[in-house]
C-alpha atoms as a PDB file:
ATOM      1  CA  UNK A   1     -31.466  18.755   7.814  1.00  0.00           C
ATOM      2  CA  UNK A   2     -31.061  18.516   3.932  1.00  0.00           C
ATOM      3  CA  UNK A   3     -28.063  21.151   3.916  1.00  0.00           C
ATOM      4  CA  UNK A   4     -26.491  18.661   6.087  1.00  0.00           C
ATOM      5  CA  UNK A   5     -27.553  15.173   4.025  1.00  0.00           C
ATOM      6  CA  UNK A   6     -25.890  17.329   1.744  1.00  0.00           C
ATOM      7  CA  UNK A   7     -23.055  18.122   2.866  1.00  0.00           C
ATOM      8  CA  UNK A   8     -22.490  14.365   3.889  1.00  0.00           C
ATOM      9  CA  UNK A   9     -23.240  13.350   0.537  1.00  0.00           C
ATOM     10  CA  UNK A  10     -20.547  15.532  -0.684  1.00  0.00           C
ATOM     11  CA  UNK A  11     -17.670  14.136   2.120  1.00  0.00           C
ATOM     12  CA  UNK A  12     -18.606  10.488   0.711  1.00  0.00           C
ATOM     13  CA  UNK A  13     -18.546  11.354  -2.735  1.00  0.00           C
ATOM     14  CA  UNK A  14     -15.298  13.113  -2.265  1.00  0.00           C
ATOM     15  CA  UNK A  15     -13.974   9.706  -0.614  1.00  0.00           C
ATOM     16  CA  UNK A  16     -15.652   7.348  -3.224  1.00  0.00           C
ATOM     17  CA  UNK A  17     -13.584   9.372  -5.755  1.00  0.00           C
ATOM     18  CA  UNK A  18     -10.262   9.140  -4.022  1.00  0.00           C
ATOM     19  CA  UNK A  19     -10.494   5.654  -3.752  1.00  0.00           C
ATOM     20  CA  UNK A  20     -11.078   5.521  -7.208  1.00  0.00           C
ATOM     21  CA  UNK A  21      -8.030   7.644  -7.744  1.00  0.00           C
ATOM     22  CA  UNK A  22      -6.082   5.381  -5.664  1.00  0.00           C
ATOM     23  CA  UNK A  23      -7.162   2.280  -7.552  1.00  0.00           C
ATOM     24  CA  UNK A  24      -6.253   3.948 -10.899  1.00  0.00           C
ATOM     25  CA  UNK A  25      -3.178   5.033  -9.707  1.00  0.00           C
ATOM     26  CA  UNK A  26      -2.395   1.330  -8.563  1.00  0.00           C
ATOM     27  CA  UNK A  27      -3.692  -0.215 -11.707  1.00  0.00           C
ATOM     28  CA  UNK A  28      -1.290   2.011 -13.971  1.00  0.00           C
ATOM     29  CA  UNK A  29       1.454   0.924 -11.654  1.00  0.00           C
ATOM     30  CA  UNK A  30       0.990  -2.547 -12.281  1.00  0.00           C
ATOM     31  CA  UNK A  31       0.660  -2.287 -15.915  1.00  0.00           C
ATOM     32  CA  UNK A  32       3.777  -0.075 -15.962  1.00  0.00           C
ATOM     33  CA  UNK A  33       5.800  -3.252 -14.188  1.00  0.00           C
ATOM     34  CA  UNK A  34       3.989  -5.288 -16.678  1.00  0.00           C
ATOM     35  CA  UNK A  35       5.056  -3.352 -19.453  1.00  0.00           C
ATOM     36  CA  UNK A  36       9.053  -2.728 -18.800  1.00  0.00           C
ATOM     37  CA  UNK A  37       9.229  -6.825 -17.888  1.00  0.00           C
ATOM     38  CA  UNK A  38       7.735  -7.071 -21.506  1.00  0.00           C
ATOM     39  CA  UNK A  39      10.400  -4.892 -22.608  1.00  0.00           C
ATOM     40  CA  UNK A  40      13.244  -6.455 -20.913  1.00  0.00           C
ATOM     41  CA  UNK A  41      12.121 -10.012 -22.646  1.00  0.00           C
ATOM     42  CA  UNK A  42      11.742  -7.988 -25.699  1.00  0.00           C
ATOM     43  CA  UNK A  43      15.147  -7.076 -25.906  1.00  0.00           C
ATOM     44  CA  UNK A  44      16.086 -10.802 -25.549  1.00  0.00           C
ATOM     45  CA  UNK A  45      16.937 -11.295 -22.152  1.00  0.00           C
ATOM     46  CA  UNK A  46      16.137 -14.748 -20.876  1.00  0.00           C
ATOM     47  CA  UNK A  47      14.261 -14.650 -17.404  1.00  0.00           C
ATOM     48  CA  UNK A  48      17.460 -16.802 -16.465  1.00  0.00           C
ATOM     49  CA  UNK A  49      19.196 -12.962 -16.379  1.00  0.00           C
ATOM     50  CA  UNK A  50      16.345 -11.356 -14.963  1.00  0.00           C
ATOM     51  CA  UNK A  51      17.376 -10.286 -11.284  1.00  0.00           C
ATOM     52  CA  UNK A  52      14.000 -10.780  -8.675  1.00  0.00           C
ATOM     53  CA  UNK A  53      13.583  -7.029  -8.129  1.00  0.00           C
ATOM     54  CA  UNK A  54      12.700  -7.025 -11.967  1.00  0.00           C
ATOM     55  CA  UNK A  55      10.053  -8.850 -11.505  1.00  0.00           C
ATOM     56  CA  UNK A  56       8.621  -8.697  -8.198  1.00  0.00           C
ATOM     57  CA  UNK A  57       5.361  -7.012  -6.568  1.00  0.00           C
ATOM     58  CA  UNK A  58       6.482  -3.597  -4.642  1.00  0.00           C
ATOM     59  CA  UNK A  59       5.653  -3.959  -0.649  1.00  0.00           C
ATOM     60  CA  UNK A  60       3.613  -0.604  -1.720  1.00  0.00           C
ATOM     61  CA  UNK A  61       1.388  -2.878  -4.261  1.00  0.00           C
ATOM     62  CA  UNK A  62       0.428  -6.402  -1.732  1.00  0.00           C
ATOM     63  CA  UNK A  63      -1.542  -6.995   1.143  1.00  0.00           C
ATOM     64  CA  UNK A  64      -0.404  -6.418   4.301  1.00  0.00           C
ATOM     65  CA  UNK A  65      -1.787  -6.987   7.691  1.00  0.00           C
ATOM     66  CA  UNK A  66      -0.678  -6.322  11.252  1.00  0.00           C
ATOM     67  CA  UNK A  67       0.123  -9.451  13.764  1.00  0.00           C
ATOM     68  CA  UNK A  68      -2.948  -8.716  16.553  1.00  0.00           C
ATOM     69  CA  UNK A  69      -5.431  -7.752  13.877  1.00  0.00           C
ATOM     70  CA  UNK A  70      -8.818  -9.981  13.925  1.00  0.00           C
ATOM     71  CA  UNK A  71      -9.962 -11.790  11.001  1.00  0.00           C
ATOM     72  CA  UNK A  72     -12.751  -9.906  10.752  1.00  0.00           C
ATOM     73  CA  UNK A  73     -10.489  -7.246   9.813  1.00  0.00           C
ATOM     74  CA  UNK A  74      -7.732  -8.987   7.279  1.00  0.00           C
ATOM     75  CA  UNK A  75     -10.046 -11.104   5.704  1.00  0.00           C
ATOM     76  CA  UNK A  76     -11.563  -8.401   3.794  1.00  0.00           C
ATOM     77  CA  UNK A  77      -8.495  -5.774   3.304  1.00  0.00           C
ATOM     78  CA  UNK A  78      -7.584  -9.240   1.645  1.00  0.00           C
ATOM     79  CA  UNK A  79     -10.185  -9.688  -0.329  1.00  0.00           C
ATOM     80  CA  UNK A  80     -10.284  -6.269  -1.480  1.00  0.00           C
ATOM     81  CA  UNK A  81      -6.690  -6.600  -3.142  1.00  0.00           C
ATOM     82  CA  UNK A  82      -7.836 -10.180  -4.299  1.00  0.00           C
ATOM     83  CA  UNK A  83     -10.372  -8.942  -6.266  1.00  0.00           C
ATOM     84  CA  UNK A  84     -11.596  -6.988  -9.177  1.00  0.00           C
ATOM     85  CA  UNK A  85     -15.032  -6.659  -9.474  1.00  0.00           C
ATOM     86  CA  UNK A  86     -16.481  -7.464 -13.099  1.00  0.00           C
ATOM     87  CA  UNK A  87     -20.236  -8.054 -13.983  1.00  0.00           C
ATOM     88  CA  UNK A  88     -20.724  -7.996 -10.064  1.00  0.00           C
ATOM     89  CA  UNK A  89     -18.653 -10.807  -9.648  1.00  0.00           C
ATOM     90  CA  UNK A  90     -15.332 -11.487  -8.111  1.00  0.00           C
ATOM     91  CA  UNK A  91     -12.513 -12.612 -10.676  1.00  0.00           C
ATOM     92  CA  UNK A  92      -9.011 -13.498  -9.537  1.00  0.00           C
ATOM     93  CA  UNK A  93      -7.043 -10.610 -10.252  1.00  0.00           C
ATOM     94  CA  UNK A  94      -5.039 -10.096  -7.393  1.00  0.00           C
ATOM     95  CA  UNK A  95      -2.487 -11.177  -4.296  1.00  0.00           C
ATOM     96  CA  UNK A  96      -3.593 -14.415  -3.070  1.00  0.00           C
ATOM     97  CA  UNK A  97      -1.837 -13.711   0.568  1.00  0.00           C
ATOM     98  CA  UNK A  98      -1.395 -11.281   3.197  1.00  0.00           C
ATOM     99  CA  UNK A  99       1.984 -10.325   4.817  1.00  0.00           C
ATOM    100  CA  UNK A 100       2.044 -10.135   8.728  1.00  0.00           C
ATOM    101  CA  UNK A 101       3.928  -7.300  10.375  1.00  0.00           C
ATOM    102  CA  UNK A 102       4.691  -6.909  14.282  1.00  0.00           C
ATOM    103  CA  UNK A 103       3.874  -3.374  16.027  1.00  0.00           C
ATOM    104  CA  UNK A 104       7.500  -2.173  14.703  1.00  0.00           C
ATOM    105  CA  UNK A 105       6.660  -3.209  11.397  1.00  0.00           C
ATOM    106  CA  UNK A 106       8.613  -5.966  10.976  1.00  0.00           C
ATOM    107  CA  UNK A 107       7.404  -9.451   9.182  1.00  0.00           C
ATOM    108  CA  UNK A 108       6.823 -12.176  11.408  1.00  0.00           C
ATOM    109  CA  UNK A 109       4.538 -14.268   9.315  1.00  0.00           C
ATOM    110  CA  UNK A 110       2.223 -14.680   6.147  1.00  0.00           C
ATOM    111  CA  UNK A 111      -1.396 -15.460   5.762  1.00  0.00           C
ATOM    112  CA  UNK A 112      -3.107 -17.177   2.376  1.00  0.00           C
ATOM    113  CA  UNK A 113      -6.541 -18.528   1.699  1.00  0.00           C
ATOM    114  CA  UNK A 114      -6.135 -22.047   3.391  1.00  0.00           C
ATOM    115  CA  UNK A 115      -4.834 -20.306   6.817  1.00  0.00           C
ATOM    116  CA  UNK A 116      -7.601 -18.659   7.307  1.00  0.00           C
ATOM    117  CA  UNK A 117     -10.201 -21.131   6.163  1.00  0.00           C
ATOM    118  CA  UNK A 118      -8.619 -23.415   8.695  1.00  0.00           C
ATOM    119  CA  UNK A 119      -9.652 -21.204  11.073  1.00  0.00           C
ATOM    120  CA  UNK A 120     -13.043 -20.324  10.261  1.00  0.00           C
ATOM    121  CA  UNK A 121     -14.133 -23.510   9.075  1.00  0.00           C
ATOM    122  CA  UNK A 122     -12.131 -25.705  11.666  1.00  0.00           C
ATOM    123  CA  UNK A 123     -13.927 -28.905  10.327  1.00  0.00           C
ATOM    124  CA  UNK A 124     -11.510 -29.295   7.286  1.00  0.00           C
ATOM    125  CA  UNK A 125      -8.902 -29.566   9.360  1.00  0.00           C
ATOM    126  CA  UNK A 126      -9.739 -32.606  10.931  1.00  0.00           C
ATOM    127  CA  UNK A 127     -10.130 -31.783  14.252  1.00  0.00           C
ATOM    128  CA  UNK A 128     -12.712 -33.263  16.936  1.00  0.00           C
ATOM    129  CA  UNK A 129     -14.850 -30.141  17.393  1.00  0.00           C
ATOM    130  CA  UNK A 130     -14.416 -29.098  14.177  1.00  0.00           C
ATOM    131  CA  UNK A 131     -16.438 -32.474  13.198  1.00  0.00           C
ATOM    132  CA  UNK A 132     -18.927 -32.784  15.497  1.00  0.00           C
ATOM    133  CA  UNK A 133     -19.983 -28.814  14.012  1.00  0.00           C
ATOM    134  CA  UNK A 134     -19.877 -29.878  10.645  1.00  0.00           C
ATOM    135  CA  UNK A 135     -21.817 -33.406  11.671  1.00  0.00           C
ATOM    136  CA  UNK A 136     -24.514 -30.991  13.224  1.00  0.00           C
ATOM    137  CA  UNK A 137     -24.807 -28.698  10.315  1.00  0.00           C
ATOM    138  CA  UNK A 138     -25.277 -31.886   7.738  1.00  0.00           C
ATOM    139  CA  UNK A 139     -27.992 -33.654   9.705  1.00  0.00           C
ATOM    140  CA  UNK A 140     -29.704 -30.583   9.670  1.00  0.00           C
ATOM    141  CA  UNK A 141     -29.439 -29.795   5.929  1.00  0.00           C
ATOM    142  CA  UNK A 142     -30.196 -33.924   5.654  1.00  0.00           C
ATOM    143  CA  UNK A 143     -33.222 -34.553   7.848  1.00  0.00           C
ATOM    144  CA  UNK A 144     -34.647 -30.966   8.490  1.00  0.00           C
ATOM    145  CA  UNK A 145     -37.596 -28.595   6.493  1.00  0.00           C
ATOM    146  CA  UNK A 146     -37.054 -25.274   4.937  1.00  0.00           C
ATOM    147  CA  UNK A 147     -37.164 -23.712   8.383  1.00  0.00           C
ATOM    148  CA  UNK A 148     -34.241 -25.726   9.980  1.00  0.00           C
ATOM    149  CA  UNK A 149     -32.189 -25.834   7.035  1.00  0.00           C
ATOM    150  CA  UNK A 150     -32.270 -21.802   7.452  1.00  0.00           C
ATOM    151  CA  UNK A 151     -31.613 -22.939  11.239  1.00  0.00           C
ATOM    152  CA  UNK A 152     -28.144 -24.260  10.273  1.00  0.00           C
ATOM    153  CA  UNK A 153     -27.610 -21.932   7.865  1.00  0.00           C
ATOM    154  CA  UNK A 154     -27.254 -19.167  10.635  1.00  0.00           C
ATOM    155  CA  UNK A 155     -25.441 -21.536  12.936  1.00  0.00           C
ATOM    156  CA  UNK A 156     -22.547 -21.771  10.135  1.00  0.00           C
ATOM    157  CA  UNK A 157     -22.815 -18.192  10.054  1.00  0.00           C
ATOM    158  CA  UNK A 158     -22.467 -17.548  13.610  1.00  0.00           C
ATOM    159  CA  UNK A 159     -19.519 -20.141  13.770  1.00  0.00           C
ATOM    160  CA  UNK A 160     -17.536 -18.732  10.873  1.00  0.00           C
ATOM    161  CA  UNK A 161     -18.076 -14.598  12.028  1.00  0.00           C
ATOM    162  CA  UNK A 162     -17.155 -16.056  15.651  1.00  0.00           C
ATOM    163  CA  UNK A 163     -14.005 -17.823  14.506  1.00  0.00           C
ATOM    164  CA  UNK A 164     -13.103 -14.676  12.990  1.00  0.00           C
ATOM    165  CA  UNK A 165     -12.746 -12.905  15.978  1.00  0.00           C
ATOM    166  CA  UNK A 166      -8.950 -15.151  15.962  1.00  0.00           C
ATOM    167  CA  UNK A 167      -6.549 -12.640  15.342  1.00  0.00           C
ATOM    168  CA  UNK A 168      -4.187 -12.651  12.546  1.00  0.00           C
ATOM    169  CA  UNK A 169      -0.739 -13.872  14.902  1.00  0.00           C
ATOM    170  CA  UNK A 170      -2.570 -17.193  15.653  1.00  0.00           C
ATOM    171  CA  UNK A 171      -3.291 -18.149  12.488  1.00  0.00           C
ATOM    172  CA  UNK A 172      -0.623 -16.947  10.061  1.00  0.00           C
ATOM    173  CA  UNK A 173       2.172 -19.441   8.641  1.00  0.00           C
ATOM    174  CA  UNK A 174       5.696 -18.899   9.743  1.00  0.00           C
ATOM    175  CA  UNK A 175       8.483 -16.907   6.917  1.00  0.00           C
ATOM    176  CA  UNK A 176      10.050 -20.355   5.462  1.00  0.00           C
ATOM    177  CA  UNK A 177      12.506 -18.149   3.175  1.00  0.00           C
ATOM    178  CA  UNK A 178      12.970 -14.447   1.963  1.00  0.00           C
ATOM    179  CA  UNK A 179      15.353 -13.255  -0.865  1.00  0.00           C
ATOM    180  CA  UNK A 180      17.358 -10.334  -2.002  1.00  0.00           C
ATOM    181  CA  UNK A 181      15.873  -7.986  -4.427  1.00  0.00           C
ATOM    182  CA  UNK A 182      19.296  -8.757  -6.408  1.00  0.00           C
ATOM    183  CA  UNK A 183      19.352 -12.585  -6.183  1.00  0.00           C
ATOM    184  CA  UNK A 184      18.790 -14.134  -9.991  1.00  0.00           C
ATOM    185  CA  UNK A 185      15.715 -15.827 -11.248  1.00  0.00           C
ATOM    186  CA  UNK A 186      16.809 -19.050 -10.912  1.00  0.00           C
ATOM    187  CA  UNK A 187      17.891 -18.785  -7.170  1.00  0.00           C
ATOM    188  CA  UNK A 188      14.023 -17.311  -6.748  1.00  0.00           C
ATOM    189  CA  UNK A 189      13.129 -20.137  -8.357  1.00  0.00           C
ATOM    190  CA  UNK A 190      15.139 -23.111  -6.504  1.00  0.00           C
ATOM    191  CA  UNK A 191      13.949 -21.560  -3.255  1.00  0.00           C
ATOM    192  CA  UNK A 192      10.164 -21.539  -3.980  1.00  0.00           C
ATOM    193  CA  UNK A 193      10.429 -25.182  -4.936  1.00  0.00           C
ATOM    194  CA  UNK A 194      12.769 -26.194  -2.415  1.00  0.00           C
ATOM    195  CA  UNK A 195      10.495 -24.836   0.412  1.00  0.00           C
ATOM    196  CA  UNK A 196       7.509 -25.511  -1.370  1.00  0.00           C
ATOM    197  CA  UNK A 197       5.358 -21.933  -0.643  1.00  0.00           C
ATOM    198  CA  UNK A 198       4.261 -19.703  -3.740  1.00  0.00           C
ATOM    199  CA  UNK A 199       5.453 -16.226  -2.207  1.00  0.00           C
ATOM    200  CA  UNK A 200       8.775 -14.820  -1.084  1.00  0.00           C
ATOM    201  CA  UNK A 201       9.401 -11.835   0.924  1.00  0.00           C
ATOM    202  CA  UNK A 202      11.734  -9.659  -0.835  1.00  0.00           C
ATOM    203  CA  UNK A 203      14.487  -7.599   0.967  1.00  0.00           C
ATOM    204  CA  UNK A 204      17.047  -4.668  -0.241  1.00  0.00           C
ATOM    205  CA  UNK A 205      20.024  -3.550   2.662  1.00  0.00           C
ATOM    206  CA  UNK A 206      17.514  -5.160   5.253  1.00  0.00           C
ATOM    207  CA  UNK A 207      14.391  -3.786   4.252  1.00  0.00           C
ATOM    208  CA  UNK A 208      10.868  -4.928   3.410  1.00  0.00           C
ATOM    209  CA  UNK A 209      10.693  -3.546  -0.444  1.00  0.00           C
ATOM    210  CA  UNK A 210       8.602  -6.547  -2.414  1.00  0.00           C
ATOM    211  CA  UNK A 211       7.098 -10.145  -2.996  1.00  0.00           C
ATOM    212  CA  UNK A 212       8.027 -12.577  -5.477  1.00  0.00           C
ATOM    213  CA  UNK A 213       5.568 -14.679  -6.192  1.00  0.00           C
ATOM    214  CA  UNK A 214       5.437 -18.170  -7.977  1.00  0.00           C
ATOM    215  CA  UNK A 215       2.888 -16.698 -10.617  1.00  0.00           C
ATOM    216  CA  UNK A 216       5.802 -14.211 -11.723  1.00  0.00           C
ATOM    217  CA  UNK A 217       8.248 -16.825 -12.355  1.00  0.00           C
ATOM    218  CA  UNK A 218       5.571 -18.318 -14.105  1.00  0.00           C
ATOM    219  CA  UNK A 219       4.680 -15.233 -15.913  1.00  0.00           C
ATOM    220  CA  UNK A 220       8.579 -14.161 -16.833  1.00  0.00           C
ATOM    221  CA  UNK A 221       8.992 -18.151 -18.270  1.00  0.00           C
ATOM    222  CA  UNK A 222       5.889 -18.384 -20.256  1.00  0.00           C
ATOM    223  CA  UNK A 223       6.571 -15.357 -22.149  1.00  0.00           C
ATOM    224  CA  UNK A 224       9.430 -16.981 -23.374  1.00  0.00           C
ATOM    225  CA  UNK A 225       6.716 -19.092 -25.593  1.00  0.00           C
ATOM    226  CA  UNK A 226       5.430 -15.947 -26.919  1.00  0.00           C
ATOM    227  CA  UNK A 227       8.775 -14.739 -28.568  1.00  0.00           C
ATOM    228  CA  UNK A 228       9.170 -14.874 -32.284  1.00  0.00           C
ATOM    229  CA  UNK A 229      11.614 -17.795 -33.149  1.00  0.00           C
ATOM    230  CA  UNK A 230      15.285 -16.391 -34.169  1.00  0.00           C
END
């Protein structure tokens, strides 16, 4: 019995390590992009002649999610890229959406934060049932003790793991624009505002490669305020 804890110990270990390979390995990656965009600006050129596919996430790097997968399921792979864990806490570090692929890998939709918290908190959105949950919950928390407050504490629970069972097809938001990986950073840019989303699906001789998002723009202007004056 113990050679075998053992052994199991050592198969997890090994596993915990390669995912901490793999996160290293994705880290450096990013800092590498973040490093030769520095460079470009460094050498003076003006995010205006910055081309998207200098700037933009690599398909390899974001979160992606396939159409009939649950919530239960995306929510966290999403939250796991979302995330790096400091002091035990959560800080906003990464992708704030999810790309949707079909069974032959092609996109067919996106999901972000507010998609999904549409679904598993229906009561935001408004809707009938949705209110009548949330009016239940708040009389509780209102009028009840200790005990039934912990009553409607589980019911949200309950509601919100059962709402997750939704999978990711009916709930993602439809593609409202993608862009080639050699399109400038102002036609990025006019797009993004035009169409009013934060994330772009990037494509290169009809494939999938990246995302632009609005925080690169953002990113690839602002440095501008960092240069030295000529």
């Amino acid at each position: 019995m113990q050679a075998s804890h053992l052994a199991f110990s050592g198969i997890e270990c090994s596993h915990n390590m390669r995912n901490v390979h793999d996160e290293i390995e994705k880290r450096l990656k990013h800092l590498s992009q973040h490093i030769e965009l520095k460079n470009l600006l460094g050498e003076n050129i003006m995010p205006v002649q910055l081309k998207v596919k200098d700037i933009m996430v690599s398909i390899d790097d974001y979160a992606v999610t396939t159409a009939d997968k649950p919530l239960k399921e995306a929510v966290p792979e999403l939250m796991k890229i979302y995330c790096q864990v400091e002091t035990g806490k959560c800080t906003e570090a990464g992708h704030r959406s999810s790309l949707v692929l079909d069974a032959q890998g092609k996109l067919v939709g996106i999901l972000d934060f507010k998609s999904i918290l549409k679904v598993l908190i229906p009561e935001i959105a408004g809707g009938i049932s949705g209110k009548l949950h949330a009016l239940g919950v708040s009389i509780a928390f209102a009028e009840a003790d200790a005990h039934d407050m912990d009553h409607a504490k589980h019911g949200f629970r309950s509601r919100v793991r059962q709402n997750a069972q939704t999978n990711a097809r009916d709930v993602m938001l439809k593609i409202r624009g993608t862009i080639d990986a050699d399109a400038s950073f102002l036609d990025a840019l006019k797009m993004i505002y035009r169409n009013k989303i934060t994330v772009l699906p990037v494509y290169e001789g009809g494939k999938l490669v990246g995302v632009l998002r609005d925080s690169d723009l953002f990113l690839a202007a602002a440095n501008v305020l960092s240069e030295n004056e000529p």
